[in-house]
C-alpha atoms as a PDB file:
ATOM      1  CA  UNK A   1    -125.519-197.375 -47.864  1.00  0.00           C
ATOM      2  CA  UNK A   2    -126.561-199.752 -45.241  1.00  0.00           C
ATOM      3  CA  UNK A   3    -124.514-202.696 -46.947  1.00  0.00           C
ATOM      4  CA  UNK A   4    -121.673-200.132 -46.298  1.00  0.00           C
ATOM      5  CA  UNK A   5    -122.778-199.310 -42.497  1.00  0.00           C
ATOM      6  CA  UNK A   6    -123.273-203.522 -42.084  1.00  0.00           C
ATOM      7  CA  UNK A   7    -119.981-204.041 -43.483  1.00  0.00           C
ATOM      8  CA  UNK A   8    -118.234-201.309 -41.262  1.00  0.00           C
ATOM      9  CA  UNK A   9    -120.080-202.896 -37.933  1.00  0.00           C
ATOM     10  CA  UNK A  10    -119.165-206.292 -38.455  1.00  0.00           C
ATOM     11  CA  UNK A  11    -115.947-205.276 -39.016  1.00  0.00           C
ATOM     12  CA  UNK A  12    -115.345-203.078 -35.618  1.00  0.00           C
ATOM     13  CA  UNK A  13    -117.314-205.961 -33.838  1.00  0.00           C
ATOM     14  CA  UNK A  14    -114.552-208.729 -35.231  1.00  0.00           C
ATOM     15  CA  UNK A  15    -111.533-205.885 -34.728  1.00  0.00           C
ATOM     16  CA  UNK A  16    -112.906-205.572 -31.324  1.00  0.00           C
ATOM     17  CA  UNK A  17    -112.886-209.369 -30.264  1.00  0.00           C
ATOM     18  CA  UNK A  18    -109.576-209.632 -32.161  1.00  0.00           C
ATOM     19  CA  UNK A  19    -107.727-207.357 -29.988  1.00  0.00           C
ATOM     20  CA  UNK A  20    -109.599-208.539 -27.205  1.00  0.00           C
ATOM     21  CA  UNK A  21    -108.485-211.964 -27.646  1.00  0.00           C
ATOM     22  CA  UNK A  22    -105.049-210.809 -28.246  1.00  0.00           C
ATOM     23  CA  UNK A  23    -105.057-208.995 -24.670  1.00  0.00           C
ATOM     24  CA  UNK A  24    -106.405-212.088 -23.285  1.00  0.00           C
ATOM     25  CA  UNK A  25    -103.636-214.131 -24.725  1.00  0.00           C
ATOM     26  CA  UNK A  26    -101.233-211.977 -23.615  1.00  0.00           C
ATOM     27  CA  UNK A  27    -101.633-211.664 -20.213  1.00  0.00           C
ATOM     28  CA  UNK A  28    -102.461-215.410 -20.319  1.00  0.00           C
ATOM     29  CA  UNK A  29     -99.132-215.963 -21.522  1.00  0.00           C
ATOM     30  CA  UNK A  30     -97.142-214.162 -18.598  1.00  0.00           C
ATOM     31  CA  UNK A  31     -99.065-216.468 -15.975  1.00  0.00           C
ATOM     32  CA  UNK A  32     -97.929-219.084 -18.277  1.00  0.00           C
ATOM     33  CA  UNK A  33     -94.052-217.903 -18.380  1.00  0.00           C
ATOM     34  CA  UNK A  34     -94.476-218.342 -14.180  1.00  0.00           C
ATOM     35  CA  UNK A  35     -92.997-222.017 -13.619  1.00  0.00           C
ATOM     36  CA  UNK A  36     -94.450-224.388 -11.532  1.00  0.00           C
ATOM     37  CA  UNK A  37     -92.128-224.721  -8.229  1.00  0.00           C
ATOM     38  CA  UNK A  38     -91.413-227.934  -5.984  1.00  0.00           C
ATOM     39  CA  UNK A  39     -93.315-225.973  -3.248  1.00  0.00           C
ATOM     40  CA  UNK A  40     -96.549-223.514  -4.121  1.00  0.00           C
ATOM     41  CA  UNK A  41     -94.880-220.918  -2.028  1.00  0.00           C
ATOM     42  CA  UNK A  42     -97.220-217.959  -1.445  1.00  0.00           C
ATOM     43  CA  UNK A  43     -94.594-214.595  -1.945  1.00  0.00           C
ATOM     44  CA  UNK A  44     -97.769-212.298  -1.192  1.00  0.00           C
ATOM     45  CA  UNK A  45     -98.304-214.204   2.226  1.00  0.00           C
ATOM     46  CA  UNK A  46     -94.774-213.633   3.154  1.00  0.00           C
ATOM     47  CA  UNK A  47     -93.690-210.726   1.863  1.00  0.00           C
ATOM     48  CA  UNK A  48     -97.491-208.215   2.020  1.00  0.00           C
ATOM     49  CA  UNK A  49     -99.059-210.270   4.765  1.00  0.00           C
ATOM     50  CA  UNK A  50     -96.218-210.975   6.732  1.00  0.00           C
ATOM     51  CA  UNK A  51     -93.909-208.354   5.907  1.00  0.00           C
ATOM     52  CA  UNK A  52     -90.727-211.071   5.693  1.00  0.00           C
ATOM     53  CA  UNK A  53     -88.062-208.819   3.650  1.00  0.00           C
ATOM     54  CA  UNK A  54     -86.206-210.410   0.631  1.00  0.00           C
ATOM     55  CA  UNK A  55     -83.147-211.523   2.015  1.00  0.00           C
ATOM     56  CA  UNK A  56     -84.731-213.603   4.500  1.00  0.00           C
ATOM     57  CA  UNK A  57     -85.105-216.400   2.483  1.00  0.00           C
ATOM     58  CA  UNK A  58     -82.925-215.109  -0.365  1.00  0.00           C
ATOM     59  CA  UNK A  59     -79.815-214.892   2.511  1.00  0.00           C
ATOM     60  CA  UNK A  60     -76.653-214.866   0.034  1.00  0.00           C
ATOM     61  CA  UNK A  61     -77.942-211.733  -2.288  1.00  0.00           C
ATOM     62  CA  UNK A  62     -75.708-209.609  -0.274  1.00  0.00           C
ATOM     63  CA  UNK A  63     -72.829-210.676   0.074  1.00  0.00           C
ATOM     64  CA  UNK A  64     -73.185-213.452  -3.896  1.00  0.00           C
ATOM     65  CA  UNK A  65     -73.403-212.789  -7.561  1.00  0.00           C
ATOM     66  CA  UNK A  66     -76.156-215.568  -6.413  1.00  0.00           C
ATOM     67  CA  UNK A  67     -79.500-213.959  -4.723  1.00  0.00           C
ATOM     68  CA  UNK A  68     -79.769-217.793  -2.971  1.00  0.00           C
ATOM     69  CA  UNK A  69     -82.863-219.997  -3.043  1.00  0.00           C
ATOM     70  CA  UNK A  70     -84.621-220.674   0.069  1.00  0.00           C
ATOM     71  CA  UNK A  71     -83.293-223.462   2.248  1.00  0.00           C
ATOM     72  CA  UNK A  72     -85.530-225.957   3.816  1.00  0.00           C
ATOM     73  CA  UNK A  73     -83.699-224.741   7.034  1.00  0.00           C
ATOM     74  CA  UNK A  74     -84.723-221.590   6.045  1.00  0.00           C
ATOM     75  CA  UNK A  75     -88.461-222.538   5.978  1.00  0.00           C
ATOM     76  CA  UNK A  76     -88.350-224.958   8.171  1.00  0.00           C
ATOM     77  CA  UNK A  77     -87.477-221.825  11.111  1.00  0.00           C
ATOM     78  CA  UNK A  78     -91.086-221.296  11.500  1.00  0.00           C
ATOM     79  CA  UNK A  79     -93.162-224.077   9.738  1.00  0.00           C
ATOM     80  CA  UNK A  80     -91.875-226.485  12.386  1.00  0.00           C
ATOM     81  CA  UNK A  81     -94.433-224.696  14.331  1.00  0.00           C
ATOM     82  CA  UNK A  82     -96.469-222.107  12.191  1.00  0.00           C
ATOM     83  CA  UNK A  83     -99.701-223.886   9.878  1.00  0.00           C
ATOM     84  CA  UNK A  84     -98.096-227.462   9.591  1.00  0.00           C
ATOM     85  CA  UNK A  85    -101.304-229.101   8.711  1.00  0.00           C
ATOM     86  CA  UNK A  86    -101.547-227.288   5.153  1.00  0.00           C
ATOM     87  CA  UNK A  87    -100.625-229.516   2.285  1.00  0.00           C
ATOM     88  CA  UNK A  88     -97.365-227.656   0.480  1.00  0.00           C
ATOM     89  CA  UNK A  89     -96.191-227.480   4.480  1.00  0.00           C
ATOM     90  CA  UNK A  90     -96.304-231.051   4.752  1.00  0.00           C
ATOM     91  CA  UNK A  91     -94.497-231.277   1.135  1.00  0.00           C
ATOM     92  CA  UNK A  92     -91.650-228.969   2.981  1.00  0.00           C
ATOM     93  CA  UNK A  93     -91.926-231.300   5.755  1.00  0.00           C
ATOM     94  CA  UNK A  94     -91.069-234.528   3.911  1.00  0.00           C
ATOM     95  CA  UNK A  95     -87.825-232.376   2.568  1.00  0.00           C
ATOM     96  CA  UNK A  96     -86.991-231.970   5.604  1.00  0.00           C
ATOM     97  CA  UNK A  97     -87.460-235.248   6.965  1.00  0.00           C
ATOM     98  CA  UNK A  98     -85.252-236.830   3.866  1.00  0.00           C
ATOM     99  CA  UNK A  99     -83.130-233.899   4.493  1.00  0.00           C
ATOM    100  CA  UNK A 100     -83.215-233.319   0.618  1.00  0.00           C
ATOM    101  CA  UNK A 101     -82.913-229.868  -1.255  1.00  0.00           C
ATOM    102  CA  UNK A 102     -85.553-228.349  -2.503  1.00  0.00           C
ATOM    103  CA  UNK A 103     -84.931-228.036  -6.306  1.00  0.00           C
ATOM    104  CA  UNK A 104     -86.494-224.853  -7.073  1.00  0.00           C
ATOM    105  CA  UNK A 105     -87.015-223.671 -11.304  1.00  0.00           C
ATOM    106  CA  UNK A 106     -85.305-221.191 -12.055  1.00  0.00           C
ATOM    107  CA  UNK A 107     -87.042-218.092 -13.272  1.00  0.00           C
ATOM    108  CA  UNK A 108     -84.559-215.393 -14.151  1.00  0.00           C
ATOM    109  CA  UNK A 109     -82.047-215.823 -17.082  1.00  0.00           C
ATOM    110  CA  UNK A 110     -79.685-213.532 -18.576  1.00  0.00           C
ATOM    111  CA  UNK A 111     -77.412-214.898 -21.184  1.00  0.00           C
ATOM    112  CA  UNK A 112     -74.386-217.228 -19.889  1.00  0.00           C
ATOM    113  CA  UNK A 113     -71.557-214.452 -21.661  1.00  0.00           C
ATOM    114  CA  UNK A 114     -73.131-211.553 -19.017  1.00  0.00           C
ATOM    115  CA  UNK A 115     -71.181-211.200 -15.591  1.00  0.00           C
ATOM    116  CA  UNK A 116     -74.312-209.978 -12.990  1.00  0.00           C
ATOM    117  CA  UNK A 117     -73.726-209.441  -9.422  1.00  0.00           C
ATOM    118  CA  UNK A 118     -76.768-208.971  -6.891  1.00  0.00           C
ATOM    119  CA  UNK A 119     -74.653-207.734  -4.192  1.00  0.00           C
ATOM    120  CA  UNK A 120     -73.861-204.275  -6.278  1.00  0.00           C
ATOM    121  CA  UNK A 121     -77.016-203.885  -6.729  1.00  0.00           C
ATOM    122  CA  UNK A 122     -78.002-204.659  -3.564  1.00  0.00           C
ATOM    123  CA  UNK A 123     -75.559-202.064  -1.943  1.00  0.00           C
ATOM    124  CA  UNK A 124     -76.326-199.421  -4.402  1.00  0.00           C
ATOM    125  CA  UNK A 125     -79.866-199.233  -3.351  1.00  0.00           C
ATOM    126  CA  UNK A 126     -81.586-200.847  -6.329  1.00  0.00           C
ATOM    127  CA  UNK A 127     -85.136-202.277  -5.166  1.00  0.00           C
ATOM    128  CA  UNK A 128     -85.423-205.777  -5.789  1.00  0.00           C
ATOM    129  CA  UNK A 129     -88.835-205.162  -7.453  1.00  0.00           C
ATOM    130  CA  UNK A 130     -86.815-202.960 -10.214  1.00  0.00           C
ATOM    131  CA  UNK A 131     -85.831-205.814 -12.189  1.00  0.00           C
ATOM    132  CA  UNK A 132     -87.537-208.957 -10.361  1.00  0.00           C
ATOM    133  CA  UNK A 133     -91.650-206.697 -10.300  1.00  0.00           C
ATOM    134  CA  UNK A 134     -93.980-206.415  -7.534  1.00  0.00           C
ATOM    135  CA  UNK A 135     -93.331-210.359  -6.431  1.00  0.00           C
ATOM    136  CA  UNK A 136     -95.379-209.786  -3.345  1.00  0.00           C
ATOM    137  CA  UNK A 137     -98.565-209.324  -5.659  1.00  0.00           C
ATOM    138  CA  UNK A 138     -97.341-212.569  -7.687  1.00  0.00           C
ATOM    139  CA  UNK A 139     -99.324-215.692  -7.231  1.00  0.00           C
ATOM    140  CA  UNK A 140     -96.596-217.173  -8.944  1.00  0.00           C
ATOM    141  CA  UNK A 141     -92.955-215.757 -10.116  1.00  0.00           C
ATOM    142  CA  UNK A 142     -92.278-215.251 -13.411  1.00  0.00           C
ATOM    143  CA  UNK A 143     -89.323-212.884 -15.306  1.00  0.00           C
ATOM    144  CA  UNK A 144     -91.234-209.667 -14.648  1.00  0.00           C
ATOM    145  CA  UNK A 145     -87.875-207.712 -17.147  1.00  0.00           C
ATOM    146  CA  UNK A 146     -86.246-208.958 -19.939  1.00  0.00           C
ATOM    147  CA  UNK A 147     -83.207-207.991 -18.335  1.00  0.00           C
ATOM    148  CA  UNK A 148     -81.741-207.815 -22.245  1.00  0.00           C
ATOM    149  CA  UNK A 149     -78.802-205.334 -22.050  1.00  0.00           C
ATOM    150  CA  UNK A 150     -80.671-202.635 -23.778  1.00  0.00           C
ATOM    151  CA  UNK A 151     -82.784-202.409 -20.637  1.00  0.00           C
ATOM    152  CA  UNK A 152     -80.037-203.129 -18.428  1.00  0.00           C
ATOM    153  CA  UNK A 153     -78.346-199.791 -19.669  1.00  0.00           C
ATOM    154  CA  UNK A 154     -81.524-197.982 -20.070  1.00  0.00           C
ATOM    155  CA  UNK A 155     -81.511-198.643 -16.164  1.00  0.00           C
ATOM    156  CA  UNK A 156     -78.338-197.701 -15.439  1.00  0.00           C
ATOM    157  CA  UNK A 157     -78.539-194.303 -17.772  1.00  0.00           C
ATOM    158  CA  UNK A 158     -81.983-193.568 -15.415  1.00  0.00           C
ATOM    159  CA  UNK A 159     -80.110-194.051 -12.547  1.00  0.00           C
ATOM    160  CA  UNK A 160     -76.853-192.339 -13.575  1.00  0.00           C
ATOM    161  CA  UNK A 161     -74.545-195.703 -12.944  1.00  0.00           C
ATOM    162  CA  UNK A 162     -71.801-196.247 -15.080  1.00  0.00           C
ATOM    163  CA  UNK A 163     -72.843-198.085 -18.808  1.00  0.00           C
ATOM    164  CA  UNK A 164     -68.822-199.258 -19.068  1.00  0.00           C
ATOM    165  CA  UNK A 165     -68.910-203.075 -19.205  1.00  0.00           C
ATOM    166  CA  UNK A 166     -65.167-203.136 -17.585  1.00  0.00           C
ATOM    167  CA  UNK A 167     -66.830-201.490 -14.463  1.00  0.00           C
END
């Protein structure tokens, strides 16, 4: 009997760790699907803290099948002024100064055959946080949705839009 009992501890101790590790690895592996940018930007800092909306920096999601990246005009607007003497500032600086791009990694991919336009979404109302997550709470961005067309339509059945492709 206590062979038995032995036997059945060990074995909820190791199932334990097991899934523990497991949980570990998985969140472990969304940091690791976040891509390291050209700039550490800090989205909580300007989005939570300073309450910038999306389409400040993201200034083509409107009217663009393209959301935009941030320019380093776009940055530039208030670091010329606001905490220059941090060290990713001074990166955006010397962008500025060689009046090069910034050459953000891109985060979000559907498949090349799918046709997605921002600016519907934008102008139906759709949160950006409904397919892109709570990015202001994001130390770093990573693809928060698979955005596989199974979820794509489960979205648009929730929200009573139209599941024709031709629309």
């Amino acid at each position: 009997m206590k062979g038995r009992l032995l036997t059945a501890g060990v074995t909820g101790y190791f199932l334990f760790f097991a899934g523990l590790i497991l949980l570990l690895a998985h969140f472990r592996g969304a940091r690791a699907g976040a891509p390291e940018q050209p700039i550490a930007l800090s989205h909580p800092l300007h989005t939570v803290t300073i309450g910038l909306d999306c389409r400040h920096c993201h200034t083509t999601v409107e009217q663009s099948s393209f959301p935009g990246m941030p320019a380093v005009q776009v940055c530039m607007d208030c670091h010329r002024e606001a905490v220059r003497d941090r060290p990713e500032i001074r990166k955006l600086a010397g962008y500025w100064d060689r009046q090069e791009p910034i050459a953000w990694t891109q985060v979000n991919r559907l498949p090349t055959h799918v046709h997605f336009t921002h600016k519907r979404h934008v102008r139906a109302g759709v949160a950006c946080a409904s397919c892109h997550g709570d990015v202001g709470y994001e130390p770093r961005i990573r693809q928060a949705r698979s955005l596989k067309m199974g979820w794509c339509i489960d979205c648009h059945r929730d929200r009573g839009a139209s599941t024709d492709c031709c629309t």
